[in-house]
Protein backbone atom coordinates (compact mmCIF):
# COMPACT_ATOMS: atom_id res chain seq x y z
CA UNK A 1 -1.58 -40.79 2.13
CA UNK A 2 -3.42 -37.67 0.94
CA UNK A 3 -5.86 -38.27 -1.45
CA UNK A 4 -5.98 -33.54 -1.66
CA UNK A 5 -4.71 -32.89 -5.54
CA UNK A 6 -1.51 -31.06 -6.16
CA UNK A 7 -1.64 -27.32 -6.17
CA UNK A 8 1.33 -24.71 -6.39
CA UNK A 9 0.12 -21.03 -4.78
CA UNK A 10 3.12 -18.75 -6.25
CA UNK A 11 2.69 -15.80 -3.56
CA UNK A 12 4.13 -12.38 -4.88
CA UNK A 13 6.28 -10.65 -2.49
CA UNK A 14 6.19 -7.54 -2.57
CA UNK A 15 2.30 -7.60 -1.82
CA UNK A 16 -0.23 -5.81 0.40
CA UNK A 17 0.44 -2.92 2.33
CA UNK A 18 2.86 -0.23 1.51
CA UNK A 19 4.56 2.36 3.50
CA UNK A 20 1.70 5.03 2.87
CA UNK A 21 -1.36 2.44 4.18
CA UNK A 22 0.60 1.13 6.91
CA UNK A 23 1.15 5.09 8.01
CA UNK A 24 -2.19 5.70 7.46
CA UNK A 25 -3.42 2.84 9.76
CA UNK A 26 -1.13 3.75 12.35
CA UNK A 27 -2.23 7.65 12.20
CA UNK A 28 -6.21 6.29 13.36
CA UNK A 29 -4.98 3.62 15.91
CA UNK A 30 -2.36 6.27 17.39
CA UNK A 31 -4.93 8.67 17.69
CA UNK A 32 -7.67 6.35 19.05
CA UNK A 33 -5.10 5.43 21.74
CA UNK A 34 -4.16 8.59 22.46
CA UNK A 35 -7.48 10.60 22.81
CA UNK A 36 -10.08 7.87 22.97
CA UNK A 37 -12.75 7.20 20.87
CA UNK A 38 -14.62 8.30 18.70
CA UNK A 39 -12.42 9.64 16.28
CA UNK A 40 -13.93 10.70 13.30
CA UNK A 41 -12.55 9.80 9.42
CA UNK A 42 -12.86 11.73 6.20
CA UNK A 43 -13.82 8.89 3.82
CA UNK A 44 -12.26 5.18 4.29
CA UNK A 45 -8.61 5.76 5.60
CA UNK A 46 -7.74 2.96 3.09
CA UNK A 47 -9.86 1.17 0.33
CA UNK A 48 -10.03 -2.46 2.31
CA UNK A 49 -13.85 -3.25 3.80
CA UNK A 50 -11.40 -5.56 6.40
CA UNK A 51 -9.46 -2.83 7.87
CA UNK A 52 -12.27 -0.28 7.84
CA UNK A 53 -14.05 -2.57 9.52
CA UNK A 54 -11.52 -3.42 12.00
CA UNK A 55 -11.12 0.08 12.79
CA UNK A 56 -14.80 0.83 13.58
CA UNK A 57 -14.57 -1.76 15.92
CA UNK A 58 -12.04 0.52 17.99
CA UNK A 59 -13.78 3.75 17.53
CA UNK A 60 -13.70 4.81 14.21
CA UNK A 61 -16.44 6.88 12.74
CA UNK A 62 -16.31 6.92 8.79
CA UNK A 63 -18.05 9.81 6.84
CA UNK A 64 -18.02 11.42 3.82
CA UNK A 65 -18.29 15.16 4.30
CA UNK A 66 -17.38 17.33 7.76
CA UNK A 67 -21.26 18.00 7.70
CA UNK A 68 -21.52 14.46 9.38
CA UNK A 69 -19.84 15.28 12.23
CA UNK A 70 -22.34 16.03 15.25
CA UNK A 71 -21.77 19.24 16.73
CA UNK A 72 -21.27 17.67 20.22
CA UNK A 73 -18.16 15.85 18.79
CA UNK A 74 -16.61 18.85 17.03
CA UNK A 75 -14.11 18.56 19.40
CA UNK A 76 -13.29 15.06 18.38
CA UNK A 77 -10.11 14.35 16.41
CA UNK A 78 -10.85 14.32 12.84
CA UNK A 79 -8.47 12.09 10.36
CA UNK A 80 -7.91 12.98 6.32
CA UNK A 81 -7.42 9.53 4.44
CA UNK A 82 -4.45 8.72 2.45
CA UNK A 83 -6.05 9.14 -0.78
CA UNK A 84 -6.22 13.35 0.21
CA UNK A 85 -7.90 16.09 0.20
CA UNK A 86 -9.23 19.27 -2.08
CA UNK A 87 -7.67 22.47 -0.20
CA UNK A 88 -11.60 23.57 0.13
CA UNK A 89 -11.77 20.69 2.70
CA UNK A 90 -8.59 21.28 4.71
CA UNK A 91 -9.79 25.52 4.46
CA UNK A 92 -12.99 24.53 6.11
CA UNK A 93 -11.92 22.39 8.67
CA UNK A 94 -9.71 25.41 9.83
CA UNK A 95 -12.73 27.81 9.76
CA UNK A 96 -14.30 25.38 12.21
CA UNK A 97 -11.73 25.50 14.32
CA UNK A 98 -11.61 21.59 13.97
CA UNK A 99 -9.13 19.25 15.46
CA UNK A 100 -7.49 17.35 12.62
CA UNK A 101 -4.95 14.78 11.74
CA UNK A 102 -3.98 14.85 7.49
CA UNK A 103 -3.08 10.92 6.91
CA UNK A 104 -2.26 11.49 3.36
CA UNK A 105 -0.02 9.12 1.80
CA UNK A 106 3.33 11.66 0.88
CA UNK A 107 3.63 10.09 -2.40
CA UNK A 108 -0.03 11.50 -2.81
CA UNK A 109 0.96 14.80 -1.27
CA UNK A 110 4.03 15.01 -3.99
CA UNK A 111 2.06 14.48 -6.42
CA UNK A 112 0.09 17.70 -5.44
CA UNK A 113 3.39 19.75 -5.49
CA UNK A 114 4.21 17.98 -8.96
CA UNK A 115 0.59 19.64 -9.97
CA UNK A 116 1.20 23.19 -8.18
CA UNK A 117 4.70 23.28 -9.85
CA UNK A 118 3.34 22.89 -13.27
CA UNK A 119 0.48 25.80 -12.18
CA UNK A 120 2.92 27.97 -10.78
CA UNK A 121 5.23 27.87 -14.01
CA UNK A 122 2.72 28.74 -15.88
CA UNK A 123 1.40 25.39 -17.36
CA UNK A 124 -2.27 23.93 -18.00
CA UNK A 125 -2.09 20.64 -16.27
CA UNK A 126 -2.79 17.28 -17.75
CA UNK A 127 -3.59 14.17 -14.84
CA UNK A 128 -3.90 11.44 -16.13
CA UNK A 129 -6.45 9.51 -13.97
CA UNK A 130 -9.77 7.44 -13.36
CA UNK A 131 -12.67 10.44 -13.19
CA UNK A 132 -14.01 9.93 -9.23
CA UNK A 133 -11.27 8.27 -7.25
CA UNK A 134 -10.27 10.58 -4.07
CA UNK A 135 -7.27 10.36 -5.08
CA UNK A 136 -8.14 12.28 -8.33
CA UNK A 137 -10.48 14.70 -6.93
CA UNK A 138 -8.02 15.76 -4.07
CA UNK A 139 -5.73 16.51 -6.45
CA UNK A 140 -7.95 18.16 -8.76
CA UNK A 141 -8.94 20.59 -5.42
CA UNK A 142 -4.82 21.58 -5.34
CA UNK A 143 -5.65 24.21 -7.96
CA UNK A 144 -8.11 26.87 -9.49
CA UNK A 145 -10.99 25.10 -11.26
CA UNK A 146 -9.97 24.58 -14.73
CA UNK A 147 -6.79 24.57 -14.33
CA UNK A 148 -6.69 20.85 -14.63
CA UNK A 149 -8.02 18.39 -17.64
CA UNK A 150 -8.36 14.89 -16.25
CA UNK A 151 -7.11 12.38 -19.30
CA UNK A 152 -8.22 8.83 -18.40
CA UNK A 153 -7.88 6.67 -21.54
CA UNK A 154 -5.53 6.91 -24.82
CA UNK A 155 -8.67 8.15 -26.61
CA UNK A 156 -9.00 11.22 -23.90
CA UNK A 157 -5.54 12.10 -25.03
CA UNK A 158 -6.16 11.42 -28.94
CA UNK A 159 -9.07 13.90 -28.63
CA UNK A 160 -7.93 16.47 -26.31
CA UNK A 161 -8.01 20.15 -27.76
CA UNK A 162 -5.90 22.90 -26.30
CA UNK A 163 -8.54 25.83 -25.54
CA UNK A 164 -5.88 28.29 -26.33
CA UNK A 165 -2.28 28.42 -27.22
CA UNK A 166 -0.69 27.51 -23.57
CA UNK A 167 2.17 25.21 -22.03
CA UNK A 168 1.35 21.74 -20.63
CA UNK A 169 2.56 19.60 -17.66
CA UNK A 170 1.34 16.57 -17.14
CA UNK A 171 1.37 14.16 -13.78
CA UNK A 172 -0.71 10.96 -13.07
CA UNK A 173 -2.48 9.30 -10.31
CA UNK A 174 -0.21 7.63 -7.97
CA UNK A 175 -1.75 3.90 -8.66
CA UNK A 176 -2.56 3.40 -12.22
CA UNK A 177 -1.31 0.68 -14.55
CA UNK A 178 2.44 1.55 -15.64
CA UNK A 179 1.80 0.33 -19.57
CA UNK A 180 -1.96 1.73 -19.81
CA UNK A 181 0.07 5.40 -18.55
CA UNK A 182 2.87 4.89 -21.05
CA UNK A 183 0.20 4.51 -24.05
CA UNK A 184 -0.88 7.88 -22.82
CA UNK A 185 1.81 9.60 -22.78
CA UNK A 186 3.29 8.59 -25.74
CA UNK A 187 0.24 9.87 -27.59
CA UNK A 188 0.44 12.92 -25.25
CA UNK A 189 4.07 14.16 -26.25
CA UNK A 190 3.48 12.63 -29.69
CA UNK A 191 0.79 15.51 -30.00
CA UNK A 192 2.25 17.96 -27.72
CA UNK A 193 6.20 17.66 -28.27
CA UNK A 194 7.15 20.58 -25.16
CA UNK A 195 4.67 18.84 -22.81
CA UNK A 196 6.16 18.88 -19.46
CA UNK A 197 6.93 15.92 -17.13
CA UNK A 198 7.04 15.77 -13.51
CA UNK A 199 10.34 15.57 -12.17
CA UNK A 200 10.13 12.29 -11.29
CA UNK A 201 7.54 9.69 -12.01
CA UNK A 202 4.15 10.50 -10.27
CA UNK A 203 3.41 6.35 -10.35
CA UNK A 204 4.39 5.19 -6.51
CA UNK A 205 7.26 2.72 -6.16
CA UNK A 206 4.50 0.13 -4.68
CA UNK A 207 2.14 0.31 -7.45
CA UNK A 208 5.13 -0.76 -9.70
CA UNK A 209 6.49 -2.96 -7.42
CA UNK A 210 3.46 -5.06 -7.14
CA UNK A 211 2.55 -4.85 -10.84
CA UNK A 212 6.03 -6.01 -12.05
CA UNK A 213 5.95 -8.73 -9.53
CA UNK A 214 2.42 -9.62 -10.70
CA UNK A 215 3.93 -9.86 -14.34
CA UNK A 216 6.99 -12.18 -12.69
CA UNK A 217 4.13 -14.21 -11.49
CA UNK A 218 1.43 -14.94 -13.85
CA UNK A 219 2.50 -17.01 -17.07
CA UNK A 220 1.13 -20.00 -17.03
CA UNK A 221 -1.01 -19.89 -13.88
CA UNK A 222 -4.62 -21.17 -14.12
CA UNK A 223 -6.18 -18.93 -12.02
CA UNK A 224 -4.73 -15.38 -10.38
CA UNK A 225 -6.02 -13.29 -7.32
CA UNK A 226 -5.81 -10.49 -6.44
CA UNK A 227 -6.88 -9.42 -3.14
CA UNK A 228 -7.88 -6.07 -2.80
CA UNK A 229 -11.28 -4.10 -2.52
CA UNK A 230 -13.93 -3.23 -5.29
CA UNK A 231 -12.88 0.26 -4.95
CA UNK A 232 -9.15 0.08 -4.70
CA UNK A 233 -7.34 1.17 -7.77
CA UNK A 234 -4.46 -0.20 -7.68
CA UNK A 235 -5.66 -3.40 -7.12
CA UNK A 236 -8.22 -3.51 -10.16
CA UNK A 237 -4.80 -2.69 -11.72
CA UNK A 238 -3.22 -5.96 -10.90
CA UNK A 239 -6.17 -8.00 -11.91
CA UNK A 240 -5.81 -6.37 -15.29
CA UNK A 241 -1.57 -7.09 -15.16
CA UNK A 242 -2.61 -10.58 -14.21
CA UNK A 243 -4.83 -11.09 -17.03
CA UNK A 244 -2.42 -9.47 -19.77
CA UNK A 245 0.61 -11.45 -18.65
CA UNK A 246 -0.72 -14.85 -19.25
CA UNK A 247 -3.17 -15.91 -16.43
CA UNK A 248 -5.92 -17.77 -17.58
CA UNK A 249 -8.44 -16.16 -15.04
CA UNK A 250 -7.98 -12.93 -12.92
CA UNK A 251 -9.79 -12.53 -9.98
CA UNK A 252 -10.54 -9.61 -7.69
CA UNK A 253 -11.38 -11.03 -3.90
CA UNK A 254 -11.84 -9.14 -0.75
CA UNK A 255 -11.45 -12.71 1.27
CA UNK A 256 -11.45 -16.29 0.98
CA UNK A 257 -15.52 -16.31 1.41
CA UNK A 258 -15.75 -14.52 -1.95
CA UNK A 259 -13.80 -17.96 -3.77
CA UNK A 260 -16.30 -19.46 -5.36
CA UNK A 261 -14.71 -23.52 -5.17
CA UNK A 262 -17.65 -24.93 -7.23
CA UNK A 263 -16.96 -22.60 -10.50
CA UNK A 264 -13.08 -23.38 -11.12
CA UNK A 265 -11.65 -25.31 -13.11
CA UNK A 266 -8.93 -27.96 -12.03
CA UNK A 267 -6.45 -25.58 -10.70
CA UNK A 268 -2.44 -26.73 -11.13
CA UNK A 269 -1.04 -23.00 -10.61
CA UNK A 270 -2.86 -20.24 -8.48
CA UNK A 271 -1.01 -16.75 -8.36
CA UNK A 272 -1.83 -14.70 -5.09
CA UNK A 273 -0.66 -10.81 -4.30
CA UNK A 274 -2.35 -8.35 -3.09
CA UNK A 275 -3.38 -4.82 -3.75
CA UNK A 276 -1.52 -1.92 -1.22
CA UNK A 277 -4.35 -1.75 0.98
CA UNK A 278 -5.14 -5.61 1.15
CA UNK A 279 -4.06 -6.51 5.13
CA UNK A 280 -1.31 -10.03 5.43
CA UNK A 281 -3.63 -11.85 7.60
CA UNK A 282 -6.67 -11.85 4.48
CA UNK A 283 -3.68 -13.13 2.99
CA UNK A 284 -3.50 -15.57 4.98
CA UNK A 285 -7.00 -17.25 5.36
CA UNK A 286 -6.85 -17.75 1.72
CA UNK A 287 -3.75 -19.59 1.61
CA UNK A 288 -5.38 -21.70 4.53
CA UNK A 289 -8.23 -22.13 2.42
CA UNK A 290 -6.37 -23.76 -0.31
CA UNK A 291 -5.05 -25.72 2.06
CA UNK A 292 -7.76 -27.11 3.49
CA UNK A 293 -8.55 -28.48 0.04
CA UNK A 294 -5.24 -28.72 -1.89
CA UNK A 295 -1.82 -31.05 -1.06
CA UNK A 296 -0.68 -27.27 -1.28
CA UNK A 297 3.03 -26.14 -1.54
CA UNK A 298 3.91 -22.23 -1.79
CA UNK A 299 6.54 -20.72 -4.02
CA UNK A 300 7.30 -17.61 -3.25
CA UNK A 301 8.28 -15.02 -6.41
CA UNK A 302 10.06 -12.44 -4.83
CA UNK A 303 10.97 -9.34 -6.80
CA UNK A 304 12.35 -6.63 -4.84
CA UNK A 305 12.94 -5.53 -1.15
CA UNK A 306 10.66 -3.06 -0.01
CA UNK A 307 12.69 -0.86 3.31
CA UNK A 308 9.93 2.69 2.38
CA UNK A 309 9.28 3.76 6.10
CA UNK A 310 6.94 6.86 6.43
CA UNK A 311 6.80 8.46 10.32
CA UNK A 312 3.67 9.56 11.72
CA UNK A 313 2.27 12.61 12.62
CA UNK A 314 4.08 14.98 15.42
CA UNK A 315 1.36 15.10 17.22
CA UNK A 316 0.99 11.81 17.43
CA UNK A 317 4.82 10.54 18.03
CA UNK A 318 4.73 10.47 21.88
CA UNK A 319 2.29 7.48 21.25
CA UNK A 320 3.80 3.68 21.21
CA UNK A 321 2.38 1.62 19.12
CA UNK A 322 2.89 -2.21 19.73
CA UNK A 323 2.77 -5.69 17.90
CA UNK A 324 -0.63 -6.09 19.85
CA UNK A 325 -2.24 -2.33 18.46
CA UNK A 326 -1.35 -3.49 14.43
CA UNK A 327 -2.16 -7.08 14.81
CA UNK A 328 -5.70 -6.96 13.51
CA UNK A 329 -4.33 -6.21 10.01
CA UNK A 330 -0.65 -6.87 10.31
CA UNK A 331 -0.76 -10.77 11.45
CA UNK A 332 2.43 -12.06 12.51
CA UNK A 333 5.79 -11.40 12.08
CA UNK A 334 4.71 -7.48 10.70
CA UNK A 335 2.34 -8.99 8.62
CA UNK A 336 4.35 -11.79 6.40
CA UNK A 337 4.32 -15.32 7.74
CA UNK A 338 6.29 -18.24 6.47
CA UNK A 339 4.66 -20.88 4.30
């Protein structure tokens, strides 16, 4: 007879990666297997210490600026992370006649032409963002320096003063919190009645998906995590969710190493998702974890059906990828094991 206490893990689903990380992952393993390492990567292809790390293991080479690169490996493929990039950096890696691959996420890259669109018709653009993520400053780089005003908080858009009489548009970062952008907004077209929308919502379909799930999730749970990296927007987004729909304690984790047992409280309900960069198998250590301790069963909360599929690059589609090449982050059963 087990003498573990009760415990009820109620696992989001959807959670983890979406179509734009899983693309991105591919685009470094494709090209690792295709031209060998090293391969070189503008910034971390995802926010997730696991799967950066798992990469360098193959042959990855992480920096932050084209400068890094050695001049004896300016031959070497170079990859663009999903988050992407100012134009400045894609203009001088063509004036160095450098070999790259652009892994931008396409919801990212829409979001550029939502920004351009707004330019090109004449309209000062508002983002609505977090001041530093790549995300932000890639799109920022789409267009002419001050032509964009970076809102990041309801009080940004309560004080913002028009520099002269012009049109707005406004888009937002593809991974904020859906109700902290609605505040904004609101007080945006409350101020600025013919402020412009995009044409459809900049927020990506798995940053609401995993938010709303998170919401489905929470009420009543003791203790919520979140796995997902320091870093990671939308994951410090769920934590927040978490917290505002009724958990008693939100936690960001990057693994089950960062639980710290000793500090909980008795724990009846645990909620567990994951942010879109967070691989299934971290997933899965912590569920082990709890199990190790816990007469644990899992109830899944399952939301909506996630079929987003985003191909690779060209150059890269003569490559076959395999269970085996994913595995590190994927897991099992392309990355969601039963319970």
């Amino acid at each position: 007879m087990s003498t573990k206490p009760p415990l009820t893990i109620r696992l989001c689903e959807p959670r983890g990666f979406c179509a734009g990380v899983d693309r991105a992952i591919q685009i470094v393993v494709a090209t690792l297997k295709k031209y060998g390492a090293p391969v070189y990567v503008r910034h971390e292809i995802v926010h997730n210490r696991y799967v950066v790390e798992g990469l360098q293991a193959q042959g990855a080479i992480f920096v932050e600026d084209l400068e890094e690169i050695p001049n004896y490996h300016r031959d070497r493929p170079i990859i663009f992370s999903a988050h992407g990039v100012a134009k400045s950096v894609l203009e001088d890696a063509k004036r160095k006649n450098l070999f790259y691959l652009d892994a931008t996420c396409p919801l990212v890259s829409k979001l550029h032409k939502q920004a351009i669109c707004h330019y090109r018709k004449g309209r000062h653009v508002i983002l609505i963002g977090h001041a530093g993520h790549p995300e932000v400053i890639g799109t920022m780089g789409q267009l002419p320096e001050g032509a964009v005003t970076l809102i990041e908080t309801v009080r940004d858009a309560e004080q913002y003063q028009l520099q002269r009489v012009e049109q707005l548009g406004f888009v937002t970062q593809t991974t904020l919190s859906i109700e902290d952008t609605d505040s904004i907004i609101h007080i945006l077209r409350k101020r600025f009645p013919l402020i412009k929308a995009p044409a459809v919502k900049s927020i990506c379909y798995a940053t609401t998906n995993r938010q709303n799930t998170v919401k489905t999730a929470a009420f009543g749970s003791d203790l919520f995590l979140i796995v997902g990296a320091p870093n990671s927007s939308n994951s410090r987004r769920l934590v927040e969710v978490a917290k505002k729909a009724g958990a008693s304690l939100s936690l960001l984790v990057q693994g089950a190493n960062e639980i710290i047992w000793e500090d909980l409280e008795p724990l009846y309900i645990v909620g567990l998702s994951a942010g879109a960069s967070a691989p299934e198998i971290v997933i899965s250590e912590i569920i082990e974890a709890f199990r190790k301790r816990y007469n644990l069963l899992v109830d899944l909360i399952h939301t909506v059906q996630e079929y987003e599929s985003f191909p690779i690059n060209r150059a890269l589609r003569d490559v076959s990828l395999t269970c085996d090449d994913m595995a590190f982050v994927r897991g099992s059963h392309k990355g969601k094991q039963d319970f």
